[in-house]
Structure formats: structure tokens, C-alpha cells
Protein backbone atom coordinates (compact mmCIF):
# COMPACT_ATOMS: atom_id res chain seq x y z
CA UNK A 1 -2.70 -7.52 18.95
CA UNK A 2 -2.02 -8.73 15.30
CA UNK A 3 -0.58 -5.55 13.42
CA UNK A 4 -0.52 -6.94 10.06
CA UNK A 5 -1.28 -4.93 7.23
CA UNK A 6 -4.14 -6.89 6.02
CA UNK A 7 -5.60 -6.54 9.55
CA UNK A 8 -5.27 -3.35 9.43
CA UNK A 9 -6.93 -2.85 6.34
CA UNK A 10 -10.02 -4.32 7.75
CA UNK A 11 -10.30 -1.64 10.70
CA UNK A 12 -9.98 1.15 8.37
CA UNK A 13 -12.96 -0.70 6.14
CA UNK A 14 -14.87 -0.87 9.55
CA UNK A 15 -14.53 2.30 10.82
CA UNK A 16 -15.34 3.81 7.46
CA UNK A 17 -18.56 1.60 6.93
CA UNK A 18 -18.78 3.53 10.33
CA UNK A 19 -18.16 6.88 8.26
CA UNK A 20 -15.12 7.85 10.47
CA UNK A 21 -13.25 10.23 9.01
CA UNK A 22 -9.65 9.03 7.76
CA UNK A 23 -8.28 11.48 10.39
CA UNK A 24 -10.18 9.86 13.25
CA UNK A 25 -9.05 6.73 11.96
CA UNK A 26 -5.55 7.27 11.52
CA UNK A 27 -5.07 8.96 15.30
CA UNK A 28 -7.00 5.71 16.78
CA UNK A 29 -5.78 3.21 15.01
CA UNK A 30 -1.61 4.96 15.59
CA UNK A 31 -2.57 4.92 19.46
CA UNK A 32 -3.32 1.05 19.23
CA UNK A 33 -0.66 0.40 16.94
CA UNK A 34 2.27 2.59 17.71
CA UNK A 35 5.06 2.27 15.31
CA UNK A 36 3.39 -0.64 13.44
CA UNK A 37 0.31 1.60 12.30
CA UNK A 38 0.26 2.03 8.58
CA UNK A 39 1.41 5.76 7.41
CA UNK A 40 -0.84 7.94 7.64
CA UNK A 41 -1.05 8.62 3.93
CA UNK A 42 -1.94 5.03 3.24
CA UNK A 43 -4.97 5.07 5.35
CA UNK A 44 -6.01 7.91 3.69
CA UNK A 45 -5.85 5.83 0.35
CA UNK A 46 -7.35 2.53 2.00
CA UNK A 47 -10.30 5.04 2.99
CA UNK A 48 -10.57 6.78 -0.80
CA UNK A 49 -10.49 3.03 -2.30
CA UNK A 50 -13.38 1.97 0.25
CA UNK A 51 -15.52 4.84 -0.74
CA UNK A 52 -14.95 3.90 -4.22
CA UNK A 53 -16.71 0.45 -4.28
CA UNK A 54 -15.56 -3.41 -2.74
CA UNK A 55 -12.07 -3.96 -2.31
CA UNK A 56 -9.89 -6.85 -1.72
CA UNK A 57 -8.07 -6.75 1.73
CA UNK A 58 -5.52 -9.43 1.66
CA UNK A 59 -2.09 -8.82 0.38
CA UNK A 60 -1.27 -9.89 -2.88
CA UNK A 61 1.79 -11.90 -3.22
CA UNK A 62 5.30 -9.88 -4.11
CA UNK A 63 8.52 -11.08 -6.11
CA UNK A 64 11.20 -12.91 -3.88
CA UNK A 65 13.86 -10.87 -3.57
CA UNK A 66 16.82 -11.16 -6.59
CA UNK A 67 13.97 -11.94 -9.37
CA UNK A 68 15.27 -11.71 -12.34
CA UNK A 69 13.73 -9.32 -14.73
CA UNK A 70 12.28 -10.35 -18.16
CA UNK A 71 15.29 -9.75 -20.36
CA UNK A 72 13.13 -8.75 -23.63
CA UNK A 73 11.14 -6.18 -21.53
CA UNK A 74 12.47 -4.94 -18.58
CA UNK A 75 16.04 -5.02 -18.60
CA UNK A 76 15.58 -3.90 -22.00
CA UNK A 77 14.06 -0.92 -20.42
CA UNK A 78 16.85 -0.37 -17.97
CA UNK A 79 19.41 -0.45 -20.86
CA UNK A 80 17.86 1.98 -23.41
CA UNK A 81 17.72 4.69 -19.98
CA UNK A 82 20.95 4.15 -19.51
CA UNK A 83 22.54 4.45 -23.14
CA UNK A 84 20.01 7.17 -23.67
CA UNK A 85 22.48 10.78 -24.15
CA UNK A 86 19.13 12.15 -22.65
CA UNK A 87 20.08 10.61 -19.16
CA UNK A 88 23.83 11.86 -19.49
């Protein structure tokens, strides 16, 4: 069975076009899944989000790993925190 997250996503929008509760869902959808089940915290999100209006499913592309930060904002950032006497 395909335990992506984006898969998942779409049984939590099916069950709650359904109106199951996020409860339900979560203790259904973690005896299918197992360990791969999303946390139980983010189905209850997924759910709020649904009852909100449409939502897009699919994951959104993240930032390879060692990106680089944008030196005039980020790192920037990262530099003020750390020369800050605030943070001392």
C-alpha cells in the first residue's frame, strides 16, 4: 500500500468529505499504516485545513540539502542573533 504523504493526505480529505472525525481517522488510517501513518497532530491539521475551504494535496518541493542561504537576508539574520548581547 503506497504510504506517501500526499496519499495520505487524500484519505484524510475522503474520510472528512465523509465527516469522520479526525480521531476516527487518525486510529484507521495508524492501523493501515503502522509506523508510516502521519502523526497524529498532523491529521488533525490536514482535517482543520479541509474544513477551511480547497486545498492542494501534493507536496511542494523542499531545498536540497546544504542550500546556501541568501547572504543579504538570512545569514544576515543568523549573524545579528548571534552578536546580539541579548542572546549572551
Amino acid at each position: 500500500m503506497e504510504s506517501s504523504r500526499s496519499a495520505q493526505r487524500a484519505i484524510i480529505q475522503f474520510f472528512r468529505t465523509e465527516e469522520e472525525h479526525a480521531s476516527q481517522i487518525y486510529s484507521r488510517m495508524k492501523e493501515v499504516y503502522g509506523e508510516q501513518c502521519l502523526a497524529r497532530c498532523t491529521i488533525f491539521r490536514w482535517c482543520q485545513r479541509y474544513e477551511a475551504g480547497p486545498v492542494n494535496i501534493k507536496d511542494l518541493p523542499r531545498p536540497v540539502a546544504g542550500a546556501r542561504c541568501d547572504h543579504d537576508f538570512g545569514c544576515g539574520l543568523a549573524h545579528t542573533a548571534e552578536s546580539s548581547d541579548h542572546y549572551t
